[in-house]
Protein backbone atom coordinates (compact mmCIF):
# COMPACT_ATOMS: atom_id res chain seq x y z
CA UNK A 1 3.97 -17.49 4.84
CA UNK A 2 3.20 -15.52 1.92
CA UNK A 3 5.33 -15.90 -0.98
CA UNK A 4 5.10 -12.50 -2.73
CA UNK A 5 4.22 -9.27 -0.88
CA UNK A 6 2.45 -6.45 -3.22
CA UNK A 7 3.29 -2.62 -3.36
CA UNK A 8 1.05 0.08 -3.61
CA UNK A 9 3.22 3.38 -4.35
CA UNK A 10 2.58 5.66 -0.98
CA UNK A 11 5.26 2.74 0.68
CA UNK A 12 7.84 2.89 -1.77
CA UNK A 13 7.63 6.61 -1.98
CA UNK A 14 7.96 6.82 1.84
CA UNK A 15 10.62 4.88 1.91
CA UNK A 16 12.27 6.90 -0.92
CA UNK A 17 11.48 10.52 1.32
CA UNK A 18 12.80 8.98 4.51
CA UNK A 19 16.18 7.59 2.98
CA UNK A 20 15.07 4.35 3.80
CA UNK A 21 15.55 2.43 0.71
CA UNK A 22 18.65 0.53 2.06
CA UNK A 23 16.89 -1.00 5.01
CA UNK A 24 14.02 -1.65 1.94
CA UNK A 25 16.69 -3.84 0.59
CA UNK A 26 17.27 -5.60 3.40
CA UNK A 27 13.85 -6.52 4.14
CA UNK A 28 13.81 -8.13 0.45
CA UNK A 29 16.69 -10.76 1.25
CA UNK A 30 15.11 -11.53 4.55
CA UNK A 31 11.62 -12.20 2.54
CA UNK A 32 11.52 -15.43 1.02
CA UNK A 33 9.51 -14.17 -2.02
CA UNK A 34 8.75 -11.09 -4.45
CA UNK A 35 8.54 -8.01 -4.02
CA UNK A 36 5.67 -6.86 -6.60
CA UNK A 37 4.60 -4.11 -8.46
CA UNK A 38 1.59 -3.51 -10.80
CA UNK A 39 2.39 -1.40 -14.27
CA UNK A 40 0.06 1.42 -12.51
CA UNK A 41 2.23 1.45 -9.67
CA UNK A 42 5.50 1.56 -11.87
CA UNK A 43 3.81 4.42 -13.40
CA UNK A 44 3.41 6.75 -10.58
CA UNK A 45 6.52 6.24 -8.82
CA UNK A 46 9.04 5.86 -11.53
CA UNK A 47 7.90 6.82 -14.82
CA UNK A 48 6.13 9.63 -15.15
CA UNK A 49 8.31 11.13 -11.72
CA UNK A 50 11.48 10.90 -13.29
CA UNK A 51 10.09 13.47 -15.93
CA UNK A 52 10.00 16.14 -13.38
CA UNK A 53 12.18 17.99 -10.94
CA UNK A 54 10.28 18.52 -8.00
CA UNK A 55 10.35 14.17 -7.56
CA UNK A 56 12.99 12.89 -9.97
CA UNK A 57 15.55 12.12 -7.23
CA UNK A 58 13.14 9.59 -5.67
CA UNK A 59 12.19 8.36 -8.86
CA UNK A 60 16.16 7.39 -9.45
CA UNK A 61 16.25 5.62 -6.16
CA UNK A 62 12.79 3.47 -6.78
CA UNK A 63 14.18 2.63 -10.55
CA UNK A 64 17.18 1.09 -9.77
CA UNK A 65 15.53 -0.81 -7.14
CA UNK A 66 13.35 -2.03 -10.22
CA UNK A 67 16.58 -2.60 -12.42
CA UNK A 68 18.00 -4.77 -9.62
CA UNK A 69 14.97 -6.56 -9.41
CA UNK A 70 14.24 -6.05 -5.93
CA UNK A 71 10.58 -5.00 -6.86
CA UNK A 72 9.58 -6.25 -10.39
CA UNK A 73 6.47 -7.04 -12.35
CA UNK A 74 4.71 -10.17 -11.62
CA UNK A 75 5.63 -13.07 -13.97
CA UNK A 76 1.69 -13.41 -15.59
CA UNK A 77 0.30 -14.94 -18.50
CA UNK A 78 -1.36 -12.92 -21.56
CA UNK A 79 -4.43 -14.54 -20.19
CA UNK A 80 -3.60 -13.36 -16.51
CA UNK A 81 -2.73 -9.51 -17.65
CA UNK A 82 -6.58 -9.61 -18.93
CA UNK A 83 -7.81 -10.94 -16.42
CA UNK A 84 -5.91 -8.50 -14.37
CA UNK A 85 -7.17 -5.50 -16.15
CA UNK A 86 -10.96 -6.64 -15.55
CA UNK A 87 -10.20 -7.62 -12.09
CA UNK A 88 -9.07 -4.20 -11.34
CA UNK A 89 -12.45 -2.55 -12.83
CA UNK A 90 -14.62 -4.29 -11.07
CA UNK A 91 -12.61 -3.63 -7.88
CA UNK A 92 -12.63 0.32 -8.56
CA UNK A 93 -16.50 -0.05 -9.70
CA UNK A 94 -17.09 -1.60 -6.55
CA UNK A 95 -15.31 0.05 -4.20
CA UNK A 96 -16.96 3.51 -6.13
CA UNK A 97 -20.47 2.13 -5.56
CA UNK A 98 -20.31 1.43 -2.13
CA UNK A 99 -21.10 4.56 -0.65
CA UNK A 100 -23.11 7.61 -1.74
CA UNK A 101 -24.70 10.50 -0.46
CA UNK A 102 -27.29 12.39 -2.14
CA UNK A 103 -28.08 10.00 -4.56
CA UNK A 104 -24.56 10.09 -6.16
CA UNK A 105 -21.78 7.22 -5.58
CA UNK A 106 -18.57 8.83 -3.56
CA UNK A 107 -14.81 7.59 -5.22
CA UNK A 108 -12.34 6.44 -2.68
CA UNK A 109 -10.60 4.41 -4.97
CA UNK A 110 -8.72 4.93 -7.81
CA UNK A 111 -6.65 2.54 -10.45
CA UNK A 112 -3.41 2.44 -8.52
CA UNK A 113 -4.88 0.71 -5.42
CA UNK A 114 -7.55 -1.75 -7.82
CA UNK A 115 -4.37 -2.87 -9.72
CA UNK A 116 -2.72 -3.63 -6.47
CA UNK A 117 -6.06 -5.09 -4.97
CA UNK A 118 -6.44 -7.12 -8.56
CA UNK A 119 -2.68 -8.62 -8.73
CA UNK A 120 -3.65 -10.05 -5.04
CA UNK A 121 -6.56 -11.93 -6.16
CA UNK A 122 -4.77 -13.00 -9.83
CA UNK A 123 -1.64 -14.74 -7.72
CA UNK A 124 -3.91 -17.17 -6.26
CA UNK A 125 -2.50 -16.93 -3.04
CA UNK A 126 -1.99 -15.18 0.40
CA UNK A 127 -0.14 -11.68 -1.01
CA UNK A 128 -0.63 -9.27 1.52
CA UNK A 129 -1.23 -5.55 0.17
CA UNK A 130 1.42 -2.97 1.65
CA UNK A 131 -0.60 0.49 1.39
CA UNK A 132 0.11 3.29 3.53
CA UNK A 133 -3.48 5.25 1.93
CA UNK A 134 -6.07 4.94 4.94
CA UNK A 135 -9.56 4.51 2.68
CA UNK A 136 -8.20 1.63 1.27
CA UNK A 137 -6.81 -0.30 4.69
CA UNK A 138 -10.53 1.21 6.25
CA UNK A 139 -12.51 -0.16 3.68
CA UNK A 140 -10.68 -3.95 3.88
CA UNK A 141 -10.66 -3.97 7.32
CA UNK A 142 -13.93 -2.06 8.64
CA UNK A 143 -15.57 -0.65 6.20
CA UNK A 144 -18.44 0.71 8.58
CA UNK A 145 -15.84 2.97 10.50
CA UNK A 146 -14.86 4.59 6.58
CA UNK A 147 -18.13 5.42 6.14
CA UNK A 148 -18.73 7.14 8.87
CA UNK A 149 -15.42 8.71 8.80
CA UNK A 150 -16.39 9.89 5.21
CA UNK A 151 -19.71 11.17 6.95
CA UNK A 152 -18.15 13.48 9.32
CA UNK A 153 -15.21 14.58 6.71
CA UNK A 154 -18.01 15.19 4.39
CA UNK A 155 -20.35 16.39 6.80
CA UNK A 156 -23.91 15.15 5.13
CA UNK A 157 -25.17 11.44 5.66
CA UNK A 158 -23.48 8.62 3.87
CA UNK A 159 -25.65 5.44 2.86
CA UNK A 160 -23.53 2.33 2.21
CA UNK A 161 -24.09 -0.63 -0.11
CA UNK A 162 -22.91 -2.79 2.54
CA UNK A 163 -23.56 -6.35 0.38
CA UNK A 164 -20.11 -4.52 -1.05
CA UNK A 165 -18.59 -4.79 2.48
CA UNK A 166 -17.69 -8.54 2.13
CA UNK A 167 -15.95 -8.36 -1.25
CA UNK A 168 -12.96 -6.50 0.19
CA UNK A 169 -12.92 -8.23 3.78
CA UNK A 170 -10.10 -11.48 2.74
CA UNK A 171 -7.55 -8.77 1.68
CA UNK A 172 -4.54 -8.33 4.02
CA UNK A 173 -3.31 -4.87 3.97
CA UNK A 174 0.38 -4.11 5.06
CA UNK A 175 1.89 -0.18 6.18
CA UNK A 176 5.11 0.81 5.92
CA UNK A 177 5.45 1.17 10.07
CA UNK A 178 4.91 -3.00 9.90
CA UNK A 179 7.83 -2.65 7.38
CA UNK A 180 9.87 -0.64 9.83
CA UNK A 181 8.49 -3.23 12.91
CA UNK A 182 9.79 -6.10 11.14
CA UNK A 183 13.25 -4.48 9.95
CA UNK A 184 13.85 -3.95 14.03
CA UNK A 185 12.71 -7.32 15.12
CA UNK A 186 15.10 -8.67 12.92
CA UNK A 187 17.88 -6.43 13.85
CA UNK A 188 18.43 -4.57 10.21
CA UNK A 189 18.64 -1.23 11.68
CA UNK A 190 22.05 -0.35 12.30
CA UNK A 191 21.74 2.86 13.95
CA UNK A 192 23.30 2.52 17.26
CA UNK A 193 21.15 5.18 18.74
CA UNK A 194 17.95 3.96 20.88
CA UNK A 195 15.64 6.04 19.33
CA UNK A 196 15.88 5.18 15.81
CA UNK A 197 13.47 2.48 15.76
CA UNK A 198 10.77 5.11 17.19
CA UNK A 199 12.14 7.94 14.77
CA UNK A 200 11.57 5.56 12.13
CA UNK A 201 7.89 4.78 12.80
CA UNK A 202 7.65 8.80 12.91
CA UNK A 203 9.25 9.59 9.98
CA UNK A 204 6.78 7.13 7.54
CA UNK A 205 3.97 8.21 9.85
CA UNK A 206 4.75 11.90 8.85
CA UNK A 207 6.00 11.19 5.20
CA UNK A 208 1.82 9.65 4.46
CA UNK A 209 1.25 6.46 6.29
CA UNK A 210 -1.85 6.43 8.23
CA UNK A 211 -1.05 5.75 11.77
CA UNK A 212 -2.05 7.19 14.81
CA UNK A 213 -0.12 7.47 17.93
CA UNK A 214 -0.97 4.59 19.87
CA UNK A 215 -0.67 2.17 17.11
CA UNK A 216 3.12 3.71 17.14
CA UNK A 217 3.45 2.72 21.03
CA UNK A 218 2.17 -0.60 20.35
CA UNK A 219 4.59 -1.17 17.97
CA UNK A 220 7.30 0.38 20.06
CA UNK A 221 6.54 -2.31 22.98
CA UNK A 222 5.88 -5.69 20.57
């Protein structure tokens, strides 16, 4: 079992939006591990929101989640943060090389989701990703289908670099529904009414998790 599990910031925001940061809580003393989040991430869903109006609220709810160290930074070395930092360059200049479309390279990634993708490879171990963001779950788990997704949103032919396509296939990428999925099986949700498992699934689904439909009924009937 993996001992740490990483965060991206679309899950913990979800969470946040949905009200859902007690059952978040729960999830961490069921998981025998850390919760983990990359400076980047700490960034974008605490620091700089807490500075505005419009997302300060959730930014209160995600810090003292941080204070109480149910998500924290990962305990690295000077020599580990370095490495982290190139780590997550090459990642980005990777994953912003691999496809392109008359003659110029297309970005699908940016820092938040390298840093995340980095910290994974620096632990040394099996630390699943949890990202809601479709490009990057597409591009670690079938990278042909992204590209021509990105051909048909972008409506011109997309060429891929597809020696790039291996680089990003041992990463195991985690949503916020398999969050929800996992709070049910173990019988955290203490809504007494039927449907709250399914509203749940919903709710992230609508709140920026990419999930369609059917991947929602499979998860109802696991």
């Amino acid at each position: 079992m993996a001992k740490h599990l990483i965060f991206d910031s679309g899950p913990l925001i979800n969470f946040a939006m949905n009200g859902l940061l007690p059952l978040f809580k729960k999830l961490k003393g069921e998981f025998d591990g850390d919760f983990l989040i990359t400076k980047e991430v700490k960034s974008e869903v605490i620091d700089y929101p807490e500075t505005t109006r419009k997302y300060e609220l959730e930014a209160i709810q995600i810090k003292e989640l941080f204070n109480e160290g149910i998500i924290k930074h990962a305990d690295l070395a000077k020599e580990q943060v370095d490495e982290l930092r190139i780590k997550r360059e090459e990642i980005m200049n990777i994953a912003n090389s691999t496809f392109y479309a008359q003659n110029k390279n297309i970005h699908i990634l940016d820092k938040g989701e390298c840093a995340a993708l980095a910290l994974s490879k620096i632990m040394n171990c099996d630390s699943p990703i949890v990202i809601d963001e479709r490009t990057t779950r597409m591009l670690c788990e079938n990278p042909e289908n992204l590209r021509k997704l990105l051909q048909k949103k972008l409506h011109t032919p997309i060429t891929a670099n597809k020696k790039n396509y291996d680089f990003f296939k041992d990463f195991t990428i985690v949503r916020s529904t398999e969050l929800v999925y996992m709070a049910h099986k173990k019988g955290l949700i203490e809504f007494k009414d039927p449907r709250s498992y399914e509203a749940m699934l919903y709710a992230v689904k609508f709140k920026g998790c990419s999930v369609s439909e059917e991947e929602i009924e499979e998860l109802k009937n696991m």
